[in-house]
PDB file of N, CA and C in Angstrom:
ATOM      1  N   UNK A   1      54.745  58.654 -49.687  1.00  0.00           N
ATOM      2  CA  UNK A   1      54.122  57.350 -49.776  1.00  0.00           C
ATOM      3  C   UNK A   1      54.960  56.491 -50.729  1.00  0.00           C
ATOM      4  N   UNK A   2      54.998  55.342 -50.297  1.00  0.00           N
ATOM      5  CA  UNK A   2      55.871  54.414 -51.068  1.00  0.00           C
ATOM      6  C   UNK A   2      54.963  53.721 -51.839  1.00  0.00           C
ATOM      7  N   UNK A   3      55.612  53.562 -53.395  1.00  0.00           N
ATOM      8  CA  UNK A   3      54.946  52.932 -54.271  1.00  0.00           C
ATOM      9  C   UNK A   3      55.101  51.348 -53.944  1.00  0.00           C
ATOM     10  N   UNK A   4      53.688  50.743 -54.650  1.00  0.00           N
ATOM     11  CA  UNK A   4      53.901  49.154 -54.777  1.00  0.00           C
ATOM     12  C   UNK A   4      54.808  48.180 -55.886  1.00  0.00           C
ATOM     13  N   UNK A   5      54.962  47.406 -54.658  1.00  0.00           N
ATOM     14  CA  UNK A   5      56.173  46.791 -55.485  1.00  0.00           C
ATOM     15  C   UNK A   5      56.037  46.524 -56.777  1.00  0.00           C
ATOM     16  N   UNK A   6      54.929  45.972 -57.660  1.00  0.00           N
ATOM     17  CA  UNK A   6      54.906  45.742 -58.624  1.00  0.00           C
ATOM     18  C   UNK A   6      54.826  46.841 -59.216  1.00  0.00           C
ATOM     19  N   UNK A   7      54.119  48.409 -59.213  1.00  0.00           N
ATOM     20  CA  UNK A   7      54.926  49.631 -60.273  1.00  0.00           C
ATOM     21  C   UNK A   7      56.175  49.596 -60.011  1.00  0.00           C
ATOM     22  N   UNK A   8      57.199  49.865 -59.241  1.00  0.00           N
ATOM     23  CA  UNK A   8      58.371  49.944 -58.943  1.00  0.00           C
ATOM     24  C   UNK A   8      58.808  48.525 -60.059  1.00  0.00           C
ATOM     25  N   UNK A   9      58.220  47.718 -60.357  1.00  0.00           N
ATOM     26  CA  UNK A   9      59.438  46.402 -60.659  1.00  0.00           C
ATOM     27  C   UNK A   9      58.894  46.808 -62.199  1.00  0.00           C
ATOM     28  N   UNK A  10      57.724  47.140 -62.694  1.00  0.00           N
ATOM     29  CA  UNK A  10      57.411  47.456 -63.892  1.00  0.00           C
ATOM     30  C   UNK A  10      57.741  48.519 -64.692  1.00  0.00           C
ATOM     31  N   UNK A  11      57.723  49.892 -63.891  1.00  0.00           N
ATOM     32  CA  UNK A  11      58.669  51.075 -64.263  1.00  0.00           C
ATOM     33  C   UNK A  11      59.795  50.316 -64.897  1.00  0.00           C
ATOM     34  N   UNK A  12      60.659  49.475 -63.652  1.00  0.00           N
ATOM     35  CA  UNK A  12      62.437  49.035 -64.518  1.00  0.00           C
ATOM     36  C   UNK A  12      62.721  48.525 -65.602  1.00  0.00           C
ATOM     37  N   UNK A  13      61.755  47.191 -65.336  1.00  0.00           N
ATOM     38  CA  UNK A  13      61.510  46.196 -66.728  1.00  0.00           C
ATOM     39  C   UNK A  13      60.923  47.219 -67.784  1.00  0.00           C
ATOM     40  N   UNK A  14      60.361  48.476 -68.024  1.00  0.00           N
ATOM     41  CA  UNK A  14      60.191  49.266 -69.420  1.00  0.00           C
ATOM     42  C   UNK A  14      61.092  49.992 -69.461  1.00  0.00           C
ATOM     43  N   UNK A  15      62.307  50.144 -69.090  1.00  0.00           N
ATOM     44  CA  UNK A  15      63.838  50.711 -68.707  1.00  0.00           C
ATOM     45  C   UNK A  15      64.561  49.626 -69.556  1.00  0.00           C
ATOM     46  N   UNK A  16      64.662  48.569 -69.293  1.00  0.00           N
ATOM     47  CA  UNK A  16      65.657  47.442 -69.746  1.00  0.00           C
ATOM     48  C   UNK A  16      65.285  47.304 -71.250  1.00  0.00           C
ATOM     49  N   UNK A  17      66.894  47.563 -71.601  1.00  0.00           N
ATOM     50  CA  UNK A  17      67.168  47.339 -72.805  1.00  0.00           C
ATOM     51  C   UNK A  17      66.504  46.092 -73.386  1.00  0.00           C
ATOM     52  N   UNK A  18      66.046  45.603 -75.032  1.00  0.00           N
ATOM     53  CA  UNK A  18      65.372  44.452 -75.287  1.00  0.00           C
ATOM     54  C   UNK A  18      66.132  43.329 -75.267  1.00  0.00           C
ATOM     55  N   UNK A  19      67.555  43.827 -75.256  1.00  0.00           N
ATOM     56  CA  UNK A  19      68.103  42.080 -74.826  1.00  0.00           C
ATOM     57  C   UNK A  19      68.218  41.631 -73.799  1.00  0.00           C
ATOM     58  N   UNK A  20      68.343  42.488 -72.428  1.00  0.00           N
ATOM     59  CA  UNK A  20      68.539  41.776 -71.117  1.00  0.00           C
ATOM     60  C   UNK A  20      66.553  41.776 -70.926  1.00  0.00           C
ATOM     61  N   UNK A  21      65.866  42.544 -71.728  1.00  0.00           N
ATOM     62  CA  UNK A  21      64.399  41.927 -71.080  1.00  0.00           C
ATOM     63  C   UNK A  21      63.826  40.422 -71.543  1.00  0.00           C
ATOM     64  N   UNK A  22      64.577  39.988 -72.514  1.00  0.00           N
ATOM     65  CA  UNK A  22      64.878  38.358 -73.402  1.00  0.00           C
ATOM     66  C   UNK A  22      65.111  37.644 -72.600  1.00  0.00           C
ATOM     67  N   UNK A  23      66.895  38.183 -72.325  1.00  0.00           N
ATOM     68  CA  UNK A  23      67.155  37.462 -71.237  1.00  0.00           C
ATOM     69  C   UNK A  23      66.252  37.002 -70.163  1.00  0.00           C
ATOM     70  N   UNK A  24      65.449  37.536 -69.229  1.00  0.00           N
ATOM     71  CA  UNK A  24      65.152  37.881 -68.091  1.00  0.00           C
ATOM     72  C   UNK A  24      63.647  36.842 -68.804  1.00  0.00           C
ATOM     73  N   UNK A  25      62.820  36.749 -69.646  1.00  0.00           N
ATOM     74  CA  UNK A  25      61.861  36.142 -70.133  1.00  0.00           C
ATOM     75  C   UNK A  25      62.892  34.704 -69.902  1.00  0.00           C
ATOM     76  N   UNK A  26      64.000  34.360 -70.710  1.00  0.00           N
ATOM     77  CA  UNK A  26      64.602  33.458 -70.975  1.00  0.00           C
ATOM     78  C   UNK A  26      64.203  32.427 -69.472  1.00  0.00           C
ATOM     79  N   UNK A  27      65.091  33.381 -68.627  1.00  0.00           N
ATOM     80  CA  UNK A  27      65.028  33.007 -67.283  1.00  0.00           C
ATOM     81  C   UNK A  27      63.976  32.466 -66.473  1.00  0.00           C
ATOM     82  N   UNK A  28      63.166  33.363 -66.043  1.00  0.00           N
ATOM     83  CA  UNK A  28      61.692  32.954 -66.283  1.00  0.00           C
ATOM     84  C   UNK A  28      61.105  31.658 -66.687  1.00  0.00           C
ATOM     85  N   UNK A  29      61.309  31.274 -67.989  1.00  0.00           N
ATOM     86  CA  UNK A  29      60.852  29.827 -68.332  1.00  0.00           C
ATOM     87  C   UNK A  29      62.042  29.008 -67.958  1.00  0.00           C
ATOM     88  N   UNK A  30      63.458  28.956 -68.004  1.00  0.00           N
ATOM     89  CA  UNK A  30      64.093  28.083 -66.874  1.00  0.00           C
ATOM     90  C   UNK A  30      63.467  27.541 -65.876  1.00  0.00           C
ATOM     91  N   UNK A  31      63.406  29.155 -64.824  1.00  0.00           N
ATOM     92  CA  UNK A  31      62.914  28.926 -63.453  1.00  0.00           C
ATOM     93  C   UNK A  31      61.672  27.962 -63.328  1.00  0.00           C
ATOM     94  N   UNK A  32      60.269  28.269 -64.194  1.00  0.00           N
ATOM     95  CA  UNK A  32      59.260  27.631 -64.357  1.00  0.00           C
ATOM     96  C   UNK A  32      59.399  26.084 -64.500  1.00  0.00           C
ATOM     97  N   UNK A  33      60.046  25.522 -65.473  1.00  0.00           N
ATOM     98  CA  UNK A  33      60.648  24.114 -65.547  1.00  0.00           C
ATOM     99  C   UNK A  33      61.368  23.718 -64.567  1.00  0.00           C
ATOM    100  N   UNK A  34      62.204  24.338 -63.789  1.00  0.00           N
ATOM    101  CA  UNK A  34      62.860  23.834 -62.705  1.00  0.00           C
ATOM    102  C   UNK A  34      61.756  23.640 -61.610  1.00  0.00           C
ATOM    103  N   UNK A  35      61.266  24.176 -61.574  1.00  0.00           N
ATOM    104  CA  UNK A  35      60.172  24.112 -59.965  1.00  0.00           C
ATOM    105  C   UNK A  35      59.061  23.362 -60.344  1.00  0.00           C
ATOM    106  N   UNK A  36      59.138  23.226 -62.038  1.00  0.00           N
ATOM    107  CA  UNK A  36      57.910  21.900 -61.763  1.00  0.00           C
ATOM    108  C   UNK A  36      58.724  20.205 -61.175  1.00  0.00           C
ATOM    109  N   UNK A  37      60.020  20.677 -62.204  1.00  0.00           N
ATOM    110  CA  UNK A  37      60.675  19.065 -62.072  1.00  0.00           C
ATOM    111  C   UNK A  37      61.008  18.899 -60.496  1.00  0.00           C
ATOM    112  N   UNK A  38      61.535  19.788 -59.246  1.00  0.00           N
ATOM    113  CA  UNK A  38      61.500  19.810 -58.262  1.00  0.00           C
ATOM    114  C   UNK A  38      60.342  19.085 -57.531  1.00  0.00           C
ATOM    115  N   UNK A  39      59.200  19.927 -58.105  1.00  0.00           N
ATOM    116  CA  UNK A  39      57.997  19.672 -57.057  1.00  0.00           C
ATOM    117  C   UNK A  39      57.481  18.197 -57.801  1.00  0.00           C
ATOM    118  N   UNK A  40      57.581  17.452 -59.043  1.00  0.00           N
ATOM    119  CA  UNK A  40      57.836  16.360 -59.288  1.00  0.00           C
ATOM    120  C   UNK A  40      58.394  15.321 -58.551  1.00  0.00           C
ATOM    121  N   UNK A  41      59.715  15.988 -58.544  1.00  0.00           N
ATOM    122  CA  UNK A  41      60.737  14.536 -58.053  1.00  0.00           C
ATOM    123  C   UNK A  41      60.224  14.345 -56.306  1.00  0.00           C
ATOM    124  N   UNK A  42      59.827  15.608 -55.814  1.00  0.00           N
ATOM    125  CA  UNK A  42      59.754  15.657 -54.551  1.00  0.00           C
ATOM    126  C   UNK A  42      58.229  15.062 -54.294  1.00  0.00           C
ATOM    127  N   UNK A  43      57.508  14.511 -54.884  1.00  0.00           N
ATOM    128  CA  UNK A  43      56.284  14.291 -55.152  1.00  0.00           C
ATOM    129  C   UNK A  43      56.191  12.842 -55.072  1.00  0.00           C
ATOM    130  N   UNK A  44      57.176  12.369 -55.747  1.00  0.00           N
ATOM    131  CA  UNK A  44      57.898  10.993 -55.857  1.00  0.00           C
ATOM    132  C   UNK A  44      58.574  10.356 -54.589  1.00  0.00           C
ATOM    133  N   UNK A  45      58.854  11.148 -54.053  1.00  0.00           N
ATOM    134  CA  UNK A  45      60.174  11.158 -52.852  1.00  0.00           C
ATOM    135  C   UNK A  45      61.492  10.702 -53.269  1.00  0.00           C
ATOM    136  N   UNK A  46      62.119  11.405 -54.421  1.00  0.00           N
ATOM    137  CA  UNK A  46      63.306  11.067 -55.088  1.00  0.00           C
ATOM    138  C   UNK A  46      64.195  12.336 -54.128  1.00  0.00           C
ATOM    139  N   UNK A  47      65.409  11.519 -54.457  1.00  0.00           N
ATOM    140  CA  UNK A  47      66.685  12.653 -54.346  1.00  0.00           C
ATOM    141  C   UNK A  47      67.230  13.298 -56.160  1.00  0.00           C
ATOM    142  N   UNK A  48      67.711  14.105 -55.867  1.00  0.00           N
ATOM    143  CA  UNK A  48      68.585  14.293 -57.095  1.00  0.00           C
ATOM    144  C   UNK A  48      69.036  12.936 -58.110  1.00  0.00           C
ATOM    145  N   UNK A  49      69.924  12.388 -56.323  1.00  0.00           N
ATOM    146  CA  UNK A  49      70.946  10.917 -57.283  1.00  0.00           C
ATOM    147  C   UNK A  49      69.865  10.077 -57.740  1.00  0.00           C
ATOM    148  N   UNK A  50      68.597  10.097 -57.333  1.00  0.00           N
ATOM    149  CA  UNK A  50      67.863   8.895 -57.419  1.00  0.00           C
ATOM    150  C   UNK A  50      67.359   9.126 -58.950  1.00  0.00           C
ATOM    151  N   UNK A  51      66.922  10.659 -58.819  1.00  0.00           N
ATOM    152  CA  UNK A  51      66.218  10.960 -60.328  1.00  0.00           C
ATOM    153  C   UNK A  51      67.345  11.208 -61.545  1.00  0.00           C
ATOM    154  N   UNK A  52      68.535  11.169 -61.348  1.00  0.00           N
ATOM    155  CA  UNK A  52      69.689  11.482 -62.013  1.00  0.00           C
ATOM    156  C   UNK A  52      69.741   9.767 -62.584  1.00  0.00           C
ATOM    157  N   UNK A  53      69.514   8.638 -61.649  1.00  0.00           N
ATOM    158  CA  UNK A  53      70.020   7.379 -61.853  1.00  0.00           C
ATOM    159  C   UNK A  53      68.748   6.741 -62.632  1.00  0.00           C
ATOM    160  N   UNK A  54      67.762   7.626 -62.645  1.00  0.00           N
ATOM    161  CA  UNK A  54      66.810   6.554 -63.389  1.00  0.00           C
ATOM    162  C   UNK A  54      66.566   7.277 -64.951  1.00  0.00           C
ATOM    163  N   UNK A  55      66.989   8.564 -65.018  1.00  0.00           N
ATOM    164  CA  UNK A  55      66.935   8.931 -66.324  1.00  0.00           C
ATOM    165  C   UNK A  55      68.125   9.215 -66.516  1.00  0.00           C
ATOM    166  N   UNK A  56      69.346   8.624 -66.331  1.00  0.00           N
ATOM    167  CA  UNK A  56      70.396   8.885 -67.152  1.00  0.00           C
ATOM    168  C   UNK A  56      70.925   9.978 -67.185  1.00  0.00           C
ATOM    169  N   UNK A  57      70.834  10.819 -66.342  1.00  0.00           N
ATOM    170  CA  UNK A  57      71.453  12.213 -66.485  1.00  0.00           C
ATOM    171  C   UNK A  57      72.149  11.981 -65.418  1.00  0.00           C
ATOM    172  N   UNK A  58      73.437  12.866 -65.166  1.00  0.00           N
ATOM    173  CA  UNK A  58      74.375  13.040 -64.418  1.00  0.00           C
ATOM    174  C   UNK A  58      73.235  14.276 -63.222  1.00  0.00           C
ATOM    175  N   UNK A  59      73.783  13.928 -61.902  1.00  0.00           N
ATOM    176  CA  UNK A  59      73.190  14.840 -60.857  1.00  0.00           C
ATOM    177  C   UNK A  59      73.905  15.574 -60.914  1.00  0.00           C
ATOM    178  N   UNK A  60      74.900  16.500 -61.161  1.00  0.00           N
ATOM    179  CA  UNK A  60      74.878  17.675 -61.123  1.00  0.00           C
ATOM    180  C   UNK A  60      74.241  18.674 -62.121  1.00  0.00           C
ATOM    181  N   UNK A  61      73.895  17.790 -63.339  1.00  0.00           N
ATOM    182  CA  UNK A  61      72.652  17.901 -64.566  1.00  0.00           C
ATOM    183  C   UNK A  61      71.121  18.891 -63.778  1.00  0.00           C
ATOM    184  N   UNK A  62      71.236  17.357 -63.294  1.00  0.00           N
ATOM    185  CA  UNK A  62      70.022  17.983 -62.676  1.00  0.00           C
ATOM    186  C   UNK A  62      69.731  18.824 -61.509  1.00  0.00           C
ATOM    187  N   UNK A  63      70.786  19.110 -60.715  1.00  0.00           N
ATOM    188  CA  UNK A  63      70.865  20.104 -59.518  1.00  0.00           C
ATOM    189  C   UNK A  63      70.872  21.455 -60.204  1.00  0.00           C
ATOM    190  N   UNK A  64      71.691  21.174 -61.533  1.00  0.00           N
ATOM    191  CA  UNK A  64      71.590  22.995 -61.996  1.00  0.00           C
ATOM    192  C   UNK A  64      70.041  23.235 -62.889  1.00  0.00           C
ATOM    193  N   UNK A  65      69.716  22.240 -63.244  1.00  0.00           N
ATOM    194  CA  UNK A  65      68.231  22.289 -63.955  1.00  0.00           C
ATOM    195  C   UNK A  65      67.414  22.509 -62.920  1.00  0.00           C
ATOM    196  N   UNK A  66      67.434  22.631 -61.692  1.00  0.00           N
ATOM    197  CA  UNK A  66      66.347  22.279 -60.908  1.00  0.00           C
ATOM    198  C   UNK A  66      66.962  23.865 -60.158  1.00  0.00           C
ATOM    199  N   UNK A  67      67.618  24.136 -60.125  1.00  0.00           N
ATOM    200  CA  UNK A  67      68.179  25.747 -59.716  1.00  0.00           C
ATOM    201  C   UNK A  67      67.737  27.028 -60.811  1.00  0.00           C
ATOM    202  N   UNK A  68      67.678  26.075 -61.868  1.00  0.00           N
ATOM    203  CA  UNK A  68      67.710  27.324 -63.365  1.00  0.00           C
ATOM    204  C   UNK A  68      68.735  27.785 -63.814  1.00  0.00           C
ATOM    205  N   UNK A  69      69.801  27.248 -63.511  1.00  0.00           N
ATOM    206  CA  UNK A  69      70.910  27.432 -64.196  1.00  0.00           C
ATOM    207  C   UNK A  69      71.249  27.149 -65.129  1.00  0.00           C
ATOM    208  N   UNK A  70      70.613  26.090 -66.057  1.00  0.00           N
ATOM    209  CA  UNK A  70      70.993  25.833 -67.287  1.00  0.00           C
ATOM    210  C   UNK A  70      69.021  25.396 -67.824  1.00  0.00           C
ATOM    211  N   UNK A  71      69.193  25.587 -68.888  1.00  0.00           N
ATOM    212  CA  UNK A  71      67.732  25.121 -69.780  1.00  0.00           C
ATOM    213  C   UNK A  71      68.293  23.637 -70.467  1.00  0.00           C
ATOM    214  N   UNK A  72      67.604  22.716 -69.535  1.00  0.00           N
ATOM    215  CA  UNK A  72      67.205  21.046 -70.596  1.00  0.00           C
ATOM    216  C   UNK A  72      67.494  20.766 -71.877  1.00  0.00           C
ATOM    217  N   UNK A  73      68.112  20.248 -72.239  1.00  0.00           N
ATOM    218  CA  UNK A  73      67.616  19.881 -73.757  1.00  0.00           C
ATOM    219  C   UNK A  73      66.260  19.040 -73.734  1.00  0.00           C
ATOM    220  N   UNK A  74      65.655  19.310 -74.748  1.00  0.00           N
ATOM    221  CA  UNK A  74      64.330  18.697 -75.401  1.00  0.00           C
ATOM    222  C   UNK A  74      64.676  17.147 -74.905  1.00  0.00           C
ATOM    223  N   UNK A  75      65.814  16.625 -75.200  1.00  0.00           N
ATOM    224  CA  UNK A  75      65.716  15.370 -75.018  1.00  0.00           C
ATOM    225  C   UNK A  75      66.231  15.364 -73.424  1.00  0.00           C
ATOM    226  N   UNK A  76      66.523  15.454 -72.949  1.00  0.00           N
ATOM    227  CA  UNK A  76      66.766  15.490 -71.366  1.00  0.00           C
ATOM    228  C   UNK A  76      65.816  15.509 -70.665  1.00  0.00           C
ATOM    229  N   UNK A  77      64.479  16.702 -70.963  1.00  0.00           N
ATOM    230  CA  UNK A  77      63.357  17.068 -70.553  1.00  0.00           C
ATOM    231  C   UNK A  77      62.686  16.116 -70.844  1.00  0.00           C
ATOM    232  N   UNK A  78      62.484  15.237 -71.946  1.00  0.00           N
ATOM    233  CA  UNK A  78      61.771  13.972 -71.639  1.00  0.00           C
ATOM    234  C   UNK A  78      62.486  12.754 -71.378  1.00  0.00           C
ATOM    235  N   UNK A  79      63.735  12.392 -71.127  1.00  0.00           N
ATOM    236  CA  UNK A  79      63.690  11.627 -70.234  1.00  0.00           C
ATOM    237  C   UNK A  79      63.816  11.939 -68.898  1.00  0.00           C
ATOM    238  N   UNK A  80      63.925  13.251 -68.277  1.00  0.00           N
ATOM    239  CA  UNK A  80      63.415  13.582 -66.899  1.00  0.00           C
ATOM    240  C   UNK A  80      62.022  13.459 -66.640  1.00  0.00           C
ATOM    241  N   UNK A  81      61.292  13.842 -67.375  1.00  0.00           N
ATOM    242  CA  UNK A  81      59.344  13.587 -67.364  1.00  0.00           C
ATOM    243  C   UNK A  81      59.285  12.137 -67.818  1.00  0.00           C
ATOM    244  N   UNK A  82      59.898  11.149 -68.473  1.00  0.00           N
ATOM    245  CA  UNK A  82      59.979   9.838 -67.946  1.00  0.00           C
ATOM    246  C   UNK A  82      60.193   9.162 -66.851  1.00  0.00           C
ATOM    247  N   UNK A  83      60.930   9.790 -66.588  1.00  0.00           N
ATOM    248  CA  UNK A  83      61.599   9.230 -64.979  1.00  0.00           C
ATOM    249  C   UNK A  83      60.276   9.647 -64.219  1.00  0.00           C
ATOM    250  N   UNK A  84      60.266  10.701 -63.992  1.00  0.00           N
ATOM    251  CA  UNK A  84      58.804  11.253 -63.116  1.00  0.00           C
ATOM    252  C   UNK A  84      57.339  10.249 -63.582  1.00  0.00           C
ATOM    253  N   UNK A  85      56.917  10.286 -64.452  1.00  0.00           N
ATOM    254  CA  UNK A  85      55.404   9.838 -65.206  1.00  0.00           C
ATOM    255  C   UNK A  85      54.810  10.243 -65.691  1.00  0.00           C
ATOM    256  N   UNK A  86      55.783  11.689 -66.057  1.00  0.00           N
ATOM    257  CA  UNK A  86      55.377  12.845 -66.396  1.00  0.00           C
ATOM    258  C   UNK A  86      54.988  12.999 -67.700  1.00  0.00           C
ATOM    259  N   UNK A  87      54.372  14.208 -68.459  1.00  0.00           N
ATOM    260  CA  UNK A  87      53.935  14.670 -70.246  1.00  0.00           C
ATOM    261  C   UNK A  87      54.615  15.884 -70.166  1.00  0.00           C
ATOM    262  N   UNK A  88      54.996  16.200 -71.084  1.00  0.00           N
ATOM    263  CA  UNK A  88      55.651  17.112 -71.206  1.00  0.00           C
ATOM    264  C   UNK A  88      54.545  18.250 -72.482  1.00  0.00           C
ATOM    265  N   UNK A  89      54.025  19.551 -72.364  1.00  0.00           N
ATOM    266  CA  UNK A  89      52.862  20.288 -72.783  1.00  0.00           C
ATOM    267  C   UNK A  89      53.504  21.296 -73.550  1.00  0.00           C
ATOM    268  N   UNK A  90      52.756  21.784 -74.089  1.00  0.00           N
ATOM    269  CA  UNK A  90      53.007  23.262 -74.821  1.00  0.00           C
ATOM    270  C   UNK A  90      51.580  23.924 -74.576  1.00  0.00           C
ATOM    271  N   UNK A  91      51.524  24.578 -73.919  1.00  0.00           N
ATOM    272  CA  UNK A  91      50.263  25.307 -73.336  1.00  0.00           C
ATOM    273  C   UNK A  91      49.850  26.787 -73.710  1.00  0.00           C
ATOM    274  N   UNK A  92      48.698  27.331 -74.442  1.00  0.00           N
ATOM    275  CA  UNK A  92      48.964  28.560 -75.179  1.00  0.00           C
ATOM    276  C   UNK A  92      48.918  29.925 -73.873  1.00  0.00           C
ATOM    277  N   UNK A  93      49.867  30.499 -73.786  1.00  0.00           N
ATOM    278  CA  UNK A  93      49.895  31.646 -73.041  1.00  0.00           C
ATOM    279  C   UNK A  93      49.237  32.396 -73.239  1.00  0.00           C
ATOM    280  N   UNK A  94      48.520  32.875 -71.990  1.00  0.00           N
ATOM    281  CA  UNK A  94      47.642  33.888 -71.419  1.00  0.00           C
ATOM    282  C   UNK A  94      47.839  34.659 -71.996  1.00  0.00           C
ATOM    283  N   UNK A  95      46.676  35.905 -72.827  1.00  0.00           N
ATOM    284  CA  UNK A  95      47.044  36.897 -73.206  1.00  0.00           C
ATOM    285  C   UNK A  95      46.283  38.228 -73.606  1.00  0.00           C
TER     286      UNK A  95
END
């Protein structure tokens, strides 16, 4: 019988050393910020260039922010949630 995916993915992650499990948290909140500003801009009916041109960031800025390839600066992140109409939160995690 084959185990479920989530023991299988949880077994590994208590395997991983504490810096690539950082990492991998790190990532995680990237990804999370990228798919809100996505489902934002797309909410809007912006393109990249459009949301790149109204907050001042270069679009390839924001193509890799919106992939998770790079984490925002604080100040980037609010003038991207400017551009949108957006607030930007600190929300206490589930626990």
């Amino acid at each position: 019988m084959s185990l479920p995916y989530e023991e299988v993915v949880s077994a590994r992650r208590a395997r991983l050393a504490p810096e690539v499990a950082a990492q991998g948290e790190v990532f995680a909140r990237a990804y999370k910020i990228a798919m809100q500003v996505v489902d934002l801009r797309e909410k809007h009916g912006l393109t990249q260039g459009q949301l790149a041109e109204r907050c001042g960031v270069n679009q390839a800025d924001i193509s890799r922010i919106e992939r998770g390839s790079t984490s925002p600066t604080a100040r980037t992140l609010q003038r991207i949630a400017d551009a949108l109409d957006a607030d930007i939160r600190l929300v206490a995690r589930a626990s």
